[in-house]
Protein backbone atom coordinates (compact mmCIF):
# COMPACT_ATOMS: atom_id res chain seq x y z
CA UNK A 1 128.29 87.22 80.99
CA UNK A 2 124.60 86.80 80.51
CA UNK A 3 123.48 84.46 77.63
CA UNK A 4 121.19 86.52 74.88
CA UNK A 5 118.84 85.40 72.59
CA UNK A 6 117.94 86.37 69.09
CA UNK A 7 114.91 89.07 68.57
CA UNK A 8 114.01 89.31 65.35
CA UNK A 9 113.26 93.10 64.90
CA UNK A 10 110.44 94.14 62.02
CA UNK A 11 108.64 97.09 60.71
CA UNK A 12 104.66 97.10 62.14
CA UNK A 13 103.66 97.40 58.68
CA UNK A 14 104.19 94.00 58.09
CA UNK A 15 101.06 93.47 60.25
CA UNK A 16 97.30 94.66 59.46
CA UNK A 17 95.46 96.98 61.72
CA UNK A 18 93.26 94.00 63.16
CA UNK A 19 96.43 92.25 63.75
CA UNK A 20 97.51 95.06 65.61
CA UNK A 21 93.98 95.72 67.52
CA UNK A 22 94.16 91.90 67.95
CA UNK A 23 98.27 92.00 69.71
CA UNK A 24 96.72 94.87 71.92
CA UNK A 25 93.88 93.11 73.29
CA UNK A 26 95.59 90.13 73.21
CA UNK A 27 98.58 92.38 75.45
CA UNK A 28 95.54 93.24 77.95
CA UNK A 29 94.34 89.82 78.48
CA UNK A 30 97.82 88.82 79.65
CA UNK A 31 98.41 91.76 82.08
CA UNK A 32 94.97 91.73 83.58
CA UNK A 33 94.27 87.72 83.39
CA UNK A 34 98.21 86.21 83.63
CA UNK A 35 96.90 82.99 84.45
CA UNK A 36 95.25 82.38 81.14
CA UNK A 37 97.45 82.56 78.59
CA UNK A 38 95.44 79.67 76.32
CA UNK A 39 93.25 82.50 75.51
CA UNK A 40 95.65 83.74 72.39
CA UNK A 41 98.30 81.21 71.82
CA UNK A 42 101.32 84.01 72.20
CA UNK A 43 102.23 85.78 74.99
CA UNK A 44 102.52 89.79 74.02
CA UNK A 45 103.45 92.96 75.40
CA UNK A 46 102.66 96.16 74.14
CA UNK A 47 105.46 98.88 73.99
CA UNK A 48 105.46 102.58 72.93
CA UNK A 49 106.22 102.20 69.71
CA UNK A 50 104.54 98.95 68.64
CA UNK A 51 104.86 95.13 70.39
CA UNK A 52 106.80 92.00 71.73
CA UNK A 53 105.53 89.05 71.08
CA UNK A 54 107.42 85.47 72.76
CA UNK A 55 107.52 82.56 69.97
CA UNK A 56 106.72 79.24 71.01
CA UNK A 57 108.62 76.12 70.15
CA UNK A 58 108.80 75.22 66.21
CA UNK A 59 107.19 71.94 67.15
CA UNK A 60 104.09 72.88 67.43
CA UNK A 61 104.25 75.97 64.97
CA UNK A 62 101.84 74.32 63.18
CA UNK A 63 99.12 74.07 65.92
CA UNK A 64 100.17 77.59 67.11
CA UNK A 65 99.40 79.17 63.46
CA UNK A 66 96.49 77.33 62.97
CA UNK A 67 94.92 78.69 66.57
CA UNK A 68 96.40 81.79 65.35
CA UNK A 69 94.02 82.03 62.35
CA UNK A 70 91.66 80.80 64.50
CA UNK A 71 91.95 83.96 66.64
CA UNK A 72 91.61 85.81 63.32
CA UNK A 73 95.11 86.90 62.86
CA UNK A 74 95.81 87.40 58.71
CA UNK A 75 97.94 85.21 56.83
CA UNK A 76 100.82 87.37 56.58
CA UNK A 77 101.21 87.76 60.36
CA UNK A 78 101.33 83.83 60.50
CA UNK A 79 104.28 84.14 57.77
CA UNK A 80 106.11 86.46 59.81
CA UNK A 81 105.45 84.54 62.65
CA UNK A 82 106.79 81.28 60.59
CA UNK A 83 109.71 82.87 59.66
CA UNK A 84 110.50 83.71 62.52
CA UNK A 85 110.42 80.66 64.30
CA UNK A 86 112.28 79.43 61.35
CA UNK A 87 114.99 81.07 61.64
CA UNK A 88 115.15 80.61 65.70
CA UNK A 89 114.25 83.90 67.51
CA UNK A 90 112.87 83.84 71.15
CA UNK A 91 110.58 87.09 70.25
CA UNK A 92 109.68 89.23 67.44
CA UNK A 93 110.00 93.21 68.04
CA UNK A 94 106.87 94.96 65.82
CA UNK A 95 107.98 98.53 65.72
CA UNK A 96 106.69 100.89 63.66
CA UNK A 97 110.88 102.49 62.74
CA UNK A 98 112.08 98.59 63.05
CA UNK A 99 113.39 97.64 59.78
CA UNK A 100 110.77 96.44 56.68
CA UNK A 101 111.60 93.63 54.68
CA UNK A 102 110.87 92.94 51.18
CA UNK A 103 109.83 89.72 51.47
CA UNK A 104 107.01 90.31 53.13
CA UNK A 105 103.73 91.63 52.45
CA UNK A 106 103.52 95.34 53.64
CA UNK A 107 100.27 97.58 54.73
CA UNK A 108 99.66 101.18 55.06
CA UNK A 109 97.84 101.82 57.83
């Protein structure tokens, strides 16, 4: 049996539109220039519906949120992205029909 691992699955409107306009270009870099990830300190994929986006290791969730703000990504992406590590998934699932949660902060865009 292959071995799964946990993808936390969340409602796009947990992001702002510059987060999302940030994911997307940040999605582009890593398709046309794969061998320069350092760029934006996640590794994303866009989808239909929304993105994937690979968490690092907690260890250095510090230095990944703080290049994370430096790459102009809001405060409550960096929460979600804390929790998330937090509570141990290998990737986070932004979908715009994924379930929203009330603990985070939500946007209507």
């Amino acid at each position: 049996m292959l071995k799964t691992l946990p993808m936390a699955d969340v409602s796009t409107c947990h992001i702002t539109r510059n987060d999302s306009t940030l994911l997307e270009l940040a999605a582009q870099a890593d398709v046309n220039t794969p061998t320069h990830p350092e760029d934006f300190p996640l590794r994303v994929c866009s989808t239909t519906y929304g993105f994937v986006i690979f968490c690092r290791d907690i260890g250095i969730m510090h230095e990944t949120i703080a290049n994370l703000k430096a790459h102009e990504m809001s405060e409550a992406f960096c929460a979600l992205y804390a929790m998330a590590l937090q509570e141990g998934v290998f990737a986070i699932n932004l979908d715009c029909d994924a379930e929203e949660y009330s603990g985070l902060q939500r946007f209507d865009w």
